[in-house]
Protein backbone atom coordinates (compact mmCIF):
# COMPACT_ATOMS: atom_id res chain seq x y z
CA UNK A 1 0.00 0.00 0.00
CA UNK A 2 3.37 2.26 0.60
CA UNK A 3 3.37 2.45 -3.11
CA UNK A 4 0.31 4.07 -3.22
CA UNK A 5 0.44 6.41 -0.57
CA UNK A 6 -0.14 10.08 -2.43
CA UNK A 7 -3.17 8.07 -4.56
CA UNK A 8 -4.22 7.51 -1.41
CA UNK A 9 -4.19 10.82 0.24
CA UNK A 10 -4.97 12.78 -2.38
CA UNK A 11 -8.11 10.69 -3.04
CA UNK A 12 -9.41 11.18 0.60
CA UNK A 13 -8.94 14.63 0.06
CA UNK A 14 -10.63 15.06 -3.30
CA UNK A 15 -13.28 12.74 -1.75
CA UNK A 16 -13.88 15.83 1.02
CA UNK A 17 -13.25 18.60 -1.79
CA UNK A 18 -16.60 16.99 -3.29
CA UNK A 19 -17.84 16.47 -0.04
CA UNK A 20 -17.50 20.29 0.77
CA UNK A 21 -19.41 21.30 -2.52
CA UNK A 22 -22.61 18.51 -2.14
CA UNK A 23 -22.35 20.32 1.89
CA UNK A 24 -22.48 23.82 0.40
CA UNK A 25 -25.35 22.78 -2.11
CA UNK A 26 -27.47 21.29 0.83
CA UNK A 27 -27.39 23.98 3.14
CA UNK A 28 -28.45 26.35 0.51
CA UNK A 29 -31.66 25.10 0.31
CA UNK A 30 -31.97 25.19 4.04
CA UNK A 31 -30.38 29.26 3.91
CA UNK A 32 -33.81 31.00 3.42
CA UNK A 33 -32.96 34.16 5.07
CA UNK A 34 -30.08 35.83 7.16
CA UNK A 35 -30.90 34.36 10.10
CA UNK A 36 -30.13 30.92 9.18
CA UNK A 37 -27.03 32.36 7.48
CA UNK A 38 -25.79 33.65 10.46
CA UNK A 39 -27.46 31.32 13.22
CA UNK A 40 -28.43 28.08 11.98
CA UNK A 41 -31.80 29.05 12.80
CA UNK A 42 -31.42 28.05 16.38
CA UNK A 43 -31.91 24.43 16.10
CA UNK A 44 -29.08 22.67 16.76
CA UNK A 45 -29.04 19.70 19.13
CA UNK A 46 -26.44 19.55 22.14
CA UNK A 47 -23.82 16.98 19.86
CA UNK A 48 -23.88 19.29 17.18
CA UNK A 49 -23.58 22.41 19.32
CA UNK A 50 -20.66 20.91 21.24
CA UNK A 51 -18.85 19.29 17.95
CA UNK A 52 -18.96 22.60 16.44
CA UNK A 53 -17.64 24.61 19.81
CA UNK A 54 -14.52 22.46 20.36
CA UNK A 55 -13.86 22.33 16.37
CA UNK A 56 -14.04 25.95 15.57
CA UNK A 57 -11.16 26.00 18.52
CA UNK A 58 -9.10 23.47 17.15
CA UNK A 59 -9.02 23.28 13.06
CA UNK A 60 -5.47 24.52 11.02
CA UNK A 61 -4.86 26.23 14.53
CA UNK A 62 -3.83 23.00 16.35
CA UNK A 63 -3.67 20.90 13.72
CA UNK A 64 -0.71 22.60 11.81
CA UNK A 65 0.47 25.49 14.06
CA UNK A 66 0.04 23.40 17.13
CA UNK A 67 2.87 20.53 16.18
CA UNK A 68 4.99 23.75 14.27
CA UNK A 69 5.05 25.27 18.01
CA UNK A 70 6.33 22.29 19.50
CA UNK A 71 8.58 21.43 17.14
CA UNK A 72 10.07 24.94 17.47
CA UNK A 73 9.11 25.76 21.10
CA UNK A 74 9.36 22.66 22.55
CA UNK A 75 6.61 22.31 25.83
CA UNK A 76 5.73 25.88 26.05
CA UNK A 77 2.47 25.28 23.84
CA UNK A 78 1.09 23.37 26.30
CA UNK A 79 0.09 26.19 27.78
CA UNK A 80 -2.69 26.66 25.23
CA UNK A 81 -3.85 23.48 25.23
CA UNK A 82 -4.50 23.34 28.78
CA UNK A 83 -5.88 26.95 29.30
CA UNK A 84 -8.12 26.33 26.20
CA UNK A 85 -9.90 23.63 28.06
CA UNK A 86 -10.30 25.57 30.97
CA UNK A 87 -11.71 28.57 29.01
CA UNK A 88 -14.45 26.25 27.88
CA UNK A 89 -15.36 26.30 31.38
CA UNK A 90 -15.14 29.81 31.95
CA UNK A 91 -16.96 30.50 29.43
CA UNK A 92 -20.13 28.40 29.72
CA UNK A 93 -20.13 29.50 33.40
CA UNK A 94 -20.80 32.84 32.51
CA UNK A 95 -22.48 33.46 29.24
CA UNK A 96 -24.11 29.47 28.71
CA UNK A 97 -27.06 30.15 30.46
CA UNK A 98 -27.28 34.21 29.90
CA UNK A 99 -26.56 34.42 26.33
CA UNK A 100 -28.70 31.90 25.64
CA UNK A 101 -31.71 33.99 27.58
CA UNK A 102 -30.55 36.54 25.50
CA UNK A 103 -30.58 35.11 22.11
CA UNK A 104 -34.18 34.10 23.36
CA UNK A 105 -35.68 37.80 24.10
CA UNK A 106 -34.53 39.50 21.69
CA UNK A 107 -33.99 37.12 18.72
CA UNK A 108 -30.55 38.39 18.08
CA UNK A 109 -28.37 37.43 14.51
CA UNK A 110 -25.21 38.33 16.32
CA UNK A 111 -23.05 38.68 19.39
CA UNK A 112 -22.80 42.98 18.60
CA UNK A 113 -26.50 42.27 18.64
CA UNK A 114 -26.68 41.38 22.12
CA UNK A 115 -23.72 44.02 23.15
CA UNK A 116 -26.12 46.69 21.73
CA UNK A 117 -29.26 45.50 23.59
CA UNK A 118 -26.97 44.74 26.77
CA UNK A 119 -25.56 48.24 26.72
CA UNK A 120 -28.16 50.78 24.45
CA UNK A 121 -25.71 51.84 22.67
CA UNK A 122 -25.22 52.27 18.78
CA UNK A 123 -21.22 53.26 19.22
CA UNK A 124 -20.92 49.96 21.73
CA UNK A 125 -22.04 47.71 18.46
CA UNK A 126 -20.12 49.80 16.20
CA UNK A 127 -16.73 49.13 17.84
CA UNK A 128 -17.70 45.18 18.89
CA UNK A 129 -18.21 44.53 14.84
CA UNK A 130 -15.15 46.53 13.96
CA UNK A 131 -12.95 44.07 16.26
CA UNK A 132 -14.44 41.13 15.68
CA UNK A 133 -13.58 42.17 11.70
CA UNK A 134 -9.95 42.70 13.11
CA UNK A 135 -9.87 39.34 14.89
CA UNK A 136 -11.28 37.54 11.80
CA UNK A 137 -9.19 38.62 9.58
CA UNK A 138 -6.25 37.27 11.72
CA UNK A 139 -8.07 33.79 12.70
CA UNK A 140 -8.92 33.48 8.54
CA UNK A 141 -5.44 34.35 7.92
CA UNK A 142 -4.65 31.22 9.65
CA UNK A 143 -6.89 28.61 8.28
CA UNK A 144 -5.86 30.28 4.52
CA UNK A 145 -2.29 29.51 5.71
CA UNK A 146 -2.66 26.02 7.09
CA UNK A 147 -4.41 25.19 3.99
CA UNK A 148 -1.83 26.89 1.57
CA UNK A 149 1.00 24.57 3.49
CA UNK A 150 -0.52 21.55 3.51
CA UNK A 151 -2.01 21.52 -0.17
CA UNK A 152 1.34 22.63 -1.33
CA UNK A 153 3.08 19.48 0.03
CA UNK A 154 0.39 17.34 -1.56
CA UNK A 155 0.76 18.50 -5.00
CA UNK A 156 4.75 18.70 -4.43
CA UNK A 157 4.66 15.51 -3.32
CA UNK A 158 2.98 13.40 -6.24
CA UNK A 159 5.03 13.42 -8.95
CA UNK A 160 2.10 12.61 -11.23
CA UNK A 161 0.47 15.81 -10.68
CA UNK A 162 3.39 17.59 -10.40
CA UNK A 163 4.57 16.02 -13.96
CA UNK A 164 1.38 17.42 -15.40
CA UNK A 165 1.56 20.84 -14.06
CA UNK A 166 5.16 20.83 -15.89
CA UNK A 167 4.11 19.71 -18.98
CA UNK A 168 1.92 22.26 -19.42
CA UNK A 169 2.65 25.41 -19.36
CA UNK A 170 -0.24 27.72 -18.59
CA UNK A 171 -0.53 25.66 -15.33
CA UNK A 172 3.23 26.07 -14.59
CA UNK A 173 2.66 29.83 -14.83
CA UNK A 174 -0.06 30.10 -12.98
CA UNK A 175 1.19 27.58 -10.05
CA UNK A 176 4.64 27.28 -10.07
CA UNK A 177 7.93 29.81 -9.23
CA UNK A 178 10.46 30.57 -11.75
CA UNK A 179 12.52 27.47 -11.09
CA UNK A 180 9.15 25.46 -12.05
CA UNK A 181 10.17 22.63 -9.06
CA UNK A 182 7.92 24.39 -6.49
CA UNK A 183 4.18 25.38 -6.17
CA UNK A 184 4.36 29.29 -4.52
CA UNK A 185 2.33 29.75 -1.67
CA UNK A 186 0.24 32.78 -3.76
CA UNK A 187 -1.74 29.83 -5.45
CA UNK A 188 -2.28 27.58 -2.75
CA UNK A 189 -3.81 29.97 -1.00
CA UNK A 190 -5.88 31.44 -4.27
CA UNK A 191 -7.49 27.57 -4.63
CA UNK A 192 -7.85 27.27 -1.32
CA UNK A 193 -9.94 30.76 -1.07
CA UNK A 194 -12.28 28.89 -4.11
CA UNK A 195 -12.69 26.44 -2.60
CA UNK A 196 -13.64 27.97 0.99
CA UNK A 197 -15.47 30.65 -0.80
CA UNK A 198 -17.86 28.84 -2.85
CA UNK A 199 -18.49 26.16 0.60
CA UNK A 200 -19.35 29.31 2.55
CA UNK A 201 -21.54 31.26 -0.06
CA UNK A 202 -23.78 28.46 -0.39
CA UNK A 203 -23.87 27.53 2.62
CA UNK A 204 -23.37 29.96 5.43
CA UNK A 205 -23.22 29.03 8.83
CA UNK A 206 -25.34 25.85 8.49
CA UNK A 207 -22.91 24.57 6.18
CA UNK A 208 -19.98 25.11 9.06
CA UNK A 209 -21.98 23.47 12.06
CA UNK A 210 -22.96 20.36 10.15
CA UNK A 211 -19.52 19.64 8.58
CA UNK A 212 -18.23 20.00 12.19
CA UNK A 213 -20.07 16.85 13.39
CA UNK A 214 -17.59 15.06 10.66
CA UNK A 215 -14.84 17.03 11.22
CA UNK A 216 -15.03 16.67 15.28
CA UNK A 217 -15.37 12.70 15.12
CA UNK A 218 -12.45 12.70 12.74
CA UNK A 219 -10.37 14.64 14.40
CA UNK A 220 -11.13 12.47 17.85
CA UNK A 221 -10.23 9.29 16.08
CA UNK A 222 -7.31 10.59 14.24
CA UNK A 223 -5.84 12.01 17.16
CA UNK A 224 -5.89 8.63 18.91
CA UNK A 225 -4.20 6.68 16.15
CA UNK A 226 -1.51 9.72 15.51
CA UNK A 227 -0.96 9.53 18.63
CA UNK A 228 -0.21 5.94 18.54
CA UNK A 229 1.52 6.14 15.67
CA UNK A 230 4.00 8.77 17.23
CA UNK A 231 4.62 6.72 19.95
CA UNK A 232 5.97 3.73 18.20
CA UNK A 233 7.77 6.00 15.63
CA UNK A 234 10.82 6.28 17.52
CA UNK A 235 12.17 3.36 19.23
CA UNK A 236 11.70 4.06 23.69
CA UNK A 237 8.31 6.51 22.64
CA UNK A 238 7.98 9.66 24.43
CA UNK A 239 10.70 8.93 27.21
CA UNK A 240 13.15 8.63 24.68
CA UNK A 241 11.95 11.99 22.54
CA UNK A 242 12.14 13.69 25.91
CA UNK A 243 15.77 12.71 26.20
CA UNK A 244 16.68 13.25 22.74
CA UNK A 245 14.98 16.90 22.80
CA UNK A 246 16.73 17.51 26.45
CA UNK A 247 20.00 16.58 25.51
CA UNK A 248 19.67 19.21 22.49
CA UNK A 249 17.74 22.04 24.67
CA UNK A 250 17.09 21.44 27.94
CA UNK A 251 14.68 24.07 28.42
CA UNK A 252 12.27 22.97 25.28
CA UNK A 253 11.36 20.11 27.61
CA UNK A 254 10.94 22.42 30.92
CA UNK A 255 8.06 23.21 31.75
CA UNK A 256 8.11 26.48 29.96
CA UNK A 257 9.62 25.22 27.32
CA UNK A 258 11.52 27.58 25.41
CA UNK A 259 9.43 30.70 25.52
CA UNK A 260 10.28 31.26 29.26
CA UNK A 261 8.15 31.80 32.58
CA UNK A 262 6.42 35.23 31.83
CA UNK A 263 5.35 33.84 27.82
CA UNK A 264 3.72 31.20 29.39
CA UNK A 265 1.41 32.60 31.98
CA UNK A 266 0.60 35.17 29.34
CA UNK A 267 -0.59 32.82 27.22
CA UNK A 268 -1.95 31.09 30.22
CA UNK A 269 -3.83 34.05 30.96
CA UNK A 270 -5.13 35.26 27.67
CA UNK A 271 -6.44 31.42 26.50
CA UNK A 272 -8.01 30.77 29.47
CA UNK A 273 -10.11 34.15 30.18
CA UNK A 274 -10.10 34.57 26.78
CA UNK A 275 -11.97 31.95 26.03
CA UNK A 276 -15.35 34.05 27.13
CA UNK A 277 -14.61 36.49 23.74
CA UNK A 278 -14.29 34.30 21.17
CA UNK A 279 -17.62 34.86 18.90
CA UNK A 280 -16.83 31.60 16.83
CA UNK A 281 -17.87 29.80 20.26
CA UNK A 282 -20.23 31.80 21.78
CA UNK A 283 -22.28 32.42 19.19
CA UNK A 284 -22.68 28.86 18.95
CA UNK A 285 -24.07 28.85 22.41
CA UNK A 286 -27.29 31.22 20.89
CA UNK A 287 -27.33 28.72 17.81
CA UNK A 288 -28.60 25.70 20.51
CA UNK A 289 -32.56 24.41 20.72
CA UNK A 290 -32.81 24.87 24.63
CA UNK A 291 -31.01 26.63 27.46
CA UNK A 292 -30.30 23.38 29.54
CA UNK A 293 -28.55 21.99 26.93
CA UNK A 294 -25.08 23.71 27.86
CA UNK A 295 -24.93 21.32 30.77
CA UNK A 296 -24.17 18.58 28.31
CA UNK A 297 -22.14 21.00 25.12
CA UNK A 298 -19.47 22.07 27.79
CA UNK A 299 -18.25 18.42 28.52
CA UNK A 300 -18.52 17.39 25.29
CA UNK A 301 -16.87 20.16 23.84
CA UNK A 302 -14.17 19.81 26.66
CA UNK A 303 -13.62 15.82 25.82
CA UNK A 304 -13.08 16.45 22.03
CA UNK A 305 -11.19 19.33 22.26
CA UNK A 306 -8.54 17.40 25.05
CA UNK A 307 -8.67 14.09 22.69
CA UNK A 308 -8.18 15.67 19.86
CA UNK A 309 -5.16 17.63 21.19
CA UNK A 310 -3.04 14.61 21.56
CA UNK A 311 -2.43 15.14 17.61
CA UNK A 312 -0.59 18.88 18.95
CA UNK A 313 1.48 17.29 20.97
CA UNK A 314 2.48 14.16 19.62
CA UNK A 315 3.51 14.73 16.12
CA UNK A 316 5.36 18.16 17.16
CA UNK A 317 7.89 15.94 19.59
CA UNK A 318 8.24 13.29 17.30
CA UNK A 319 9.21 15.09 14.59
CA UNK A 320 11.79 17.11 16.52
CA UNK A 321 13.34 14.18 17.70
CA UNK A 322 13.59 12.04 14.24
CA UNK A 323 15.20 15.36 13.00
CA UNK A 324 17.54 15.55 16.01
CA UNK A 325 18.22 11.65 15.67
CA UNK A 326 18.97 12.40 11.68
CA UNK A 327 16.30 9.76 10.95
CA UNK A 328 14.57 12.75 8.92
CA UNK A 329 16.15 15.50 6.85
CA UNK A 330 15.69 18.86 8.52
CA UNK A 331 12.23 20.56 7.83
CA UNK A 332 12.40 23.47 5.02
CA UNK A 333 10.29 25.15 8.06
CA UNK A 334 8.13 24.09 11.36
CA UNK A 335 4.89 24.64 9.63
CA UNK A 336 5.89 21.40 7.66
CA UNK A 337 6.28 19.31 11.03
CA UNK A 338 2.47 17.87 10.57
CA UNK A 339 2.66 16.60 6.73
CA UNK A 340 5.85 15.55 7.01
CA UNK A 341 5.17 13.45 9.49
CA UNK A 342 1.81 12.20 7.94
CA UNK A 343 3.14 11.93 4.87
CA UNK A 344 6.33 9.56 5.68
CA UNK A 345 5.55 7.87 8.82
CA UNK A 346 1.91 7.67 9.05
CA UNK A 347 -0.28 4.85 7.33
CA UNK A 348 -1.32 5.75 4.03
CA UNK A 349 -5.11 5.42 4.61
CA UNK A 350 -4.76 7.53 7.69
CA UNK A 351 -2.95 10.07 6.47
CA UNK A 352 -5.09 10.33 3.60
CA UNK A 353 -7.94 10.76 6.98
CA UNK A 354 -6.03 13.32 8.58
CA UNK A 355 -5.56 15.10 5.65
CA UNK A 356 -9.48 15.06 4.69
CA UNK A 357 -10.08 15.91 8.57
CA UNK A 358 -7.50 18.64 8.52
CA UNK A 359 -9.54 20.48 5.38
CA UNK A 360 -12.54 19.89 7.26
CA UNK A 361 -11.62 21.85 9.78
CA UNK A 362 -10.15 24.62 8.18
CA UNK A 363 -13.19 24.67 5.98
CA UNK A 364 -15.70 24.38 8.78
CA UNK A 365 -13.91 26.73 11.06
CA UNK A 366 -13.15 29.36 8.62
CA UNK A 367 -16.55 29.10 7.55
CA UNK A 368 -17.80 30.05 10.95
CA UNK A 369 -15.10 32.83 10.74
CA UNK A 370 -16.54 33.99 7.97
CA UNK A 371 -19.91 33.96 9.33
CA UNK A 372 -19.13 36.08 12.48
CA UNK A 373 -17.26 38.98 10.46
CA UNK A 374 -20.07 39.25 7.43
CA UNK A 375 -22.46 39.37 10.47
CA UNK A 376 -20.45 42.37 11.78
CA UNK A 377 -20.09 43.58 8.48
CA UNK A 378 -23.18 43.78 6.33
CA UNK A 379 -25.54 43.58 9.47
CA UNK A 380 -24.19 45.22 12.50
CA UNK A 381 -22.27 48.38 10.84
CA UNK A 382 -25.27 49.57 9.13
CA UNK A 383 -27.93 49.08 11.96
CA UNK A 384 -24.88 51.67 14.24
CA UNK A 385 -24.55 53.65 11.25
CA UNK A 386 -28.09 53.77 9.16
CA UNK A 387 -29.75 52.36 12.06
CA UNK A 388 -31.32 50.05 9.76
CA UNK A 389 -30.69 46.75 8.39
CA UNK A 390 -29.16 46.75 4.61
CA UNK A 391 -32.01 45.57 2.30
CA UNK A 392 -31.43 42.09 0.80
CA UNK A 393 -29.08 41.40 3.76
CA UNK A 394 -28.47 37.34 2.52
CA UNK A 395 -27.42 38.80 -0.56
CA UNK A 396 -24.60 41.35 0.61
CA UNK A 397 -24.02 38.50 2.84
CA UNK A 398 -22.70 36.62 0.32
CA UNK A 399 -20.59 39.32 -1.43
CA UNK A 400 -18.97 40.53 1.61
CA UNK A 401 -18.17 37.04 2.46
CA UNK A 402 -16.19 37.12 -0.63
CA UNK A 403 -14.28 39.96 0.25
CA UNK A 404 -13.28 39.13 3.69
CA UNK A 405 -11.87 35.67 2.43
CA UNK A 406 -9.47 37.89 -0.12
CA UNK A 407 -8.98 40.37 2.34
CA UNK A 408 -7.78 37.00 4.59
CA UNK A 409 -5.57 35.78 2.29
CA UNK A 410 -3.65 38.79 1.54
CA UNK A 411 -2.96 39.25 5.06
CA UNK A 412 -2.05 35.50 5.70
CA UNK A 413 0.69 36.59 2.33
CA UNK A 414 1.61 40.10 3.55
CA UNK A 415 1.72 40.13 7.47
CA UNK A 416 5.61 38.91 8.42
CA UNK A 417 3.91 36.73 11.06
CA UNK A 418 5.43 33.39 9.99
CA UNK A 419 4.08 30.89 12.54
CA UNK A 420 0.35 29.54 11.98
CA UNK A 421 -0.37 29.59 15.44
CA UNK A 422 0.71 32.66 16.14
CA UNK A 423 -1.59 34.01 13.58
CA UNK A 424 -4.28 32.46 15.17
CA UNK A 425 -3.31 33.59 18.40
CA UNK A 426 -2.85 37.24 17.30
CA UNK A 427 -6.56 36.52 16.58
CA UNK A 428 -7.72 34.79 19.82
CA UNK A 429 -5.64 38.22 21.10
CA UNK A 430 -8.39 40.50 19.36
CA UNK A 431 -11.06 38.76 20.30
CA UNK A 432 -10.47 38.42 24.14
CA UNK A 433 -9.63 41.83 25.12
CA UNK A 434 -12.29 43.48 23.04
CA UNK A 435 -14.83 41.60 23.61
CA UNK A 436 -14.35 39.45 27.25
CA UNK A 437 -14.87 42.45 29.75
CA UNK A 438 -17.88 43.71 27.43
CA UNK A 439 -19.29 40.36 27.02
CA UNK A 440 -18.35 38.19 29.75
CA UNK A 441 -18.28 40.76 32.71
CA UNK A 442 -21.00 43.13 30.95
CA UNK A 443 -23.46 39.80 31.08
CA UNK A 444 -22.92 39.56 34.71
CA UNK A 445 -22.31 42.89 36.23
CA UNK A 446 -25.19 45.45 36.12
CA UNK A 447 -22.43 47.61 36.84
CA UNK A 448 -20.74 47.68 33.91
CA UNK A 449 -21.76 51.07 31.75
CA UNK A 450 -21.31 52.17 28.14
CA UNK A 451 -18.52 54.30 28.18
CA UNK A 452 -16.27 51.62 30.12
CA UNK A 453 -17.34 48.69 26.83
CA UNK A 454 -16.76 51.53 24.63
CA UNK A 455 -13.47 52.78 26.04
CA UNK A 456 -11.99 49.57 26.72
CA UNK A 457 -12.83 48.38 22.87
CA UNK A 458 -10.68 50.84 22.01
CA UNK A 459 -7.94 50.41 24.73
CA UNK A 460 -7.27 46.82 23.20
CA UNK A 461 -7.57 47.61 19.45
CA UNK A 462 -5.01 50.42 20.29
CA UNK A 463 -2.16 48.26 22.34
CA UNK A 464 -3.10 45.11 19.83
CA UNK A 465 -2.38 47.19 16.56
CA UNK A 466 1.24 48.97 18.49
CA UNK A 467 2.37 45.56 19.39
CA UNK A 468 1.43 44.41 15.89
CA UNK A 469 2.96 47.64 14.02
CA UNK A 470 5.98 46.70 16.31
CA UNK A 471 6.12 42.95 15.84
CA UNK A 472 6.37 43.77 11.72
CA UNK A 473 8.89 46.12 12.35
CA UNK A 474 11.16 43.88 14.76
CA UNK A 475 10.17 45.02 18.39
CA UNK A 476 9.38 42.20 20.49
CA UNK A 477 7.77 42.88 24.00
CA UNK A 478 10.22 41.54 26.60
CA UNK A 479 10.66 38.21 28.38
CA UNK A 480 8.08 36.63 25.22
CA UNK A 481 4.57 38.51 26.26
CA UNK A 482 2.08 37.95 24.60
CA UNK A 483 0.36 41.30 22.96
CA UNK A 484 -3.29 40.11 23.07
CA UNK A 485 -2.85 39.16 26.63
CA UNK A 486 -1.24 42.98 27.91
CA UNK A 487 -4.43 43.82 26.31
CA UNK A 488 -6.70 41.98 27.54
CA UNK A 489 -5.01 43.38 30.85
CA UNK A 490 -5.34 47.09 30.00
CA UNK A 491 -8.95 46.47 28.62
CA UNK A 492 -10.24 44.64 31.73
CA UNK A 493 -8.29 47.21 33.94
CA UNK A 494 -10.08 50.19 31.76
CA UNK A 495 -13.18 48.47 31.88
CA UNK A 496 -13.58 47.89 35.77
CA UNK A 497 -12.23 51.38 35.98
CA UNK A 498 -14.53 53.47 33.98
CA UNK A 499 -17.78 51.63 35.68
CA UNK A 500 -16.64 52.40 39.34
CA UNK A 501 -16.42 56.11 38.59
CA UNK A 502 -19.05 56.51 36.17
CA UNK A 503 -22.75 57.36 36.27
CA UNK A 504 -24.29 54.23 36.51
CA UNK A 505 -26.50 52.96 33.69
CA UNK A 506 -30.14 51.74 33.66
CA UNK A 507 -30.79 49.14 32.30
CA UNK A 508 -34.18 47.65 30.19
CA UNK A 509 -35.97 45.25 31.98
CA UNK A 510 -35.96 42.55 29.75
CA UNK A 511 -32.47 42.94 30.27
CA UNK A 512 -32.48 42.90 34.04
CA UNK A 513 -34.72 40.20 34.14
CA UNK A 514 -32.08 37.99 32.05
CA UNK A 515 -29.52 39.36 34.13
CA UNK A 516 -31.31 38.05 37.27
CA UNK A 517 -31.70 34.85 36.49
């Protein structure tokens, strides 16, 4: 079967290419309006609400940029992994039961929706939905990148397609650099924003939740046999990668691995009270049939997402230590740790697996990505600005989800940030300390006013576009901070702030009434 190994995986792959467009037909029968673009029509059952939670957290996030961290970083990763799990909790403890009451008075179509009716304020909407079109762009960014890697190594790595791409040569223009022995990363990521476009178009959120159900229970069972598979790639399993990796850098296996004490617990920080401001999950939590059912999403979610981490972890070491061991060549760059390791040690049928489940998730998550920023963009803008909604809102719906999946991929090309995690952290980063102390406090302090969401918004788009500016330009924050979580500081710190020493605001009673409860 060695023999056949790129037949393989590149069959499993098309196989979930056509899988993707049959998806994106489907749900566009069942997309007859915006809110079932942007909400699923509130329907969902508890498995699909928790498969879709714990897989819009994972995807090309911890499937490629996970094992590249590792790999370069050694144990300080963990650190996400662990905190993520713990933000599940976090979260469902204080928006699960609330945001649900909320999506259930007033009917919202997204999570500026509820800011606005939380707070009575047009501005407080207006800056939500321009950071949550910050953070998306980053998260997308991601996903466009994961895919771009991996689909690069597939076609590199069958000589029959690349033999046909050389023969002819309006494909070798169009795919290929000048040397013609190398697909550049500008097309990946062009047929990888078809592909993703047309799935999402069609489809819109309904699309995303449903494919997660597959992608989820692929992802659990691939993890388990990676992680296998890791463990009997190098002879002695994990003790002996831990010794291999220590004798070359003792501190990648310390505890902090090599990003150091104060990295850590920033990321520590930022992933696990972050959690609460991540719209790609709690929005999910509004998309759910019944309020009890969080009692049963949050462990679910919390078992997949753990399970399915093993893949992080394992493939990360072992590929560090067959490179240390010179079993495998050096890696052209971490972001290749993951294929490279499906593609030479892993059975052929499940790599081909991984690599379908790997698309599904960057599909399905960058779907939902998609669906959160259009939602800011076409529906939440106008209603601060016009103080209507656009008319034919499924419609612009569609086009601007076009243009925020080209607006993705030029920033996944253009930004200088060259880890895939780290894009999707600077994205997590957005998303936390705009939204957590206006969302996850706001929700549960009656306290909380207008002016502090508003000022604090801004606080954390300020200090997360400095450290970015800085970052491109080759200032690192000291002793490996993290920029989202310094602003998730300032923002919370703003946000307590401003509501202690300002007038305090009355609230609706529908409002209060959720609020009580």
């Amino acid at each position: 079967m060695e023999e056949y190994r790129q037949g393989i995986v590149v069959a499993c792959v098309s196989v979930y290419m056509i899988a993707c467009i049959a998806v994106g037909l489907w749900a566009m029968k069942r997309t007859r309006d915006s809110g079932d673009f942007f909400m699923a029509g509130r329907h969902l059952g508890a498995f699909v609400t928790s498969m879709a939670v714990f897989s819009s957290t994972l995807s090309g996030f911890g499937f490629v940029g996970g094992p590249e961290l590792v790999y370069r970083m050694g144990m300080s990763s963990i650190w996400m992994v662990v905190c993520v799990t713990i933000g599940y909790t976090i979260s469902f403890f204080l928006l699960g039961k609330r945001l649900r009451l909320f999506a259930e008075v007033h009917q919202p179509l997204s999570l500026p929706d509820v800011i606005a009716a939380r707070y009575g304020r047009q501005s407080t909407r207006l800056l939500a939905s321009i950071a949550i079109l910050g953070g998306v762009v980053g998260y997308l960014a991601s996903q466009m990148k994961a895919m771009a890697i991996v689909l690069r190594s597939l076609i590199e790595e069958n000589t029959v397609l690349m033999g046909l791409i050389q023969d002819h040569s309006l494909l070798q223009t169009l795919l290929l650099d000048a040397s013609g022995t190398s697909v550049t990363m500008e097309a990946t990521i062009s047929i990888g924003c078809v592909v993703l476009v047309f799935y999402c178009v069609t489809g819109g959120i309904i699309a995303s939740v449903y494919t997660d159900v597959f992608q989820g229970l692929i992802m659990i069972v691939a993890a388990v046999l990676v992680f296998l598979t890791a463990a009997t790639t190098v002879d002695g399993g994990f003790t002996e990668m831990s010794q291999t990796i220590m004798a070359d850098d003792p501190e990648a296996m310390g505890p902090w691995g090599t990003l150091g004490m104060i990295g850590c617990l920033s990321w520590y920080f930022l992933f696990a009270l972050g959690g609460a401001g991540q719209p790609q999950v709690v929005t999910k939590i509004m998309m759910n049939r019944r309020v009890r059912d969080a009692r049963t999403i949050l462990p679910l979610s919390m078992v997949g997402y753990t399970v399915s981490a093993l893949l992080w972890l394992s493939i990360g070491l072992a590929m560090r230590t067959l490179v240390l061991q010179g079993a495998h060549p050096e890696l052209e760059s971490s972001g290749h740790a993951a294929t490279a390791f499906l593609q030479t040690y892993a059975h052929p049928l499940l790599a081909g697996v991984v690599f379908a489940g790997l698309f599904a998730a960057i599909m399905s998550t960058a779907d939902g990505f998609l669906s959160v920023g259009t939602a800011a963009l076409v529906h939440d803008i106008p209603n601060s600005i016009l103080g209507r909604p656009l008319k034919n809102e499924l419609l612009w719906a569609r086009i601007a989800t076009v243009a925020l999946a080209v607006a993705a991929s030029v920033f996944a090309l253009k930004s200088g940030i060259s880890l895939i995690a780290l894009l999707g952290a600077y994205g997590w980063g957005i998303f936390a300390s705009t939204l957590v102390p206006a969302v996850a406090i706001g929700l549960n302090w009656k306290r909380g006013t207008p002016l502090a969401a508003n000022c604090s918004i801004i606080a954390a788009l300020c200090v997360n576009l400095s450290v970015l500016l800085c970052e491109q330009n080759g200032i690192r924050l000291p002793w490996g901070l993290n920029g989202g979580a310094v602003a998730l500081l300032v923002s919370l710190t703003v946000y307590m702030t401003i509501s202690f020493f300002s007038q305090p605001h009355p609230l609706p009673k529908d409002v209060e009434m959720v609020m009580d409860v």
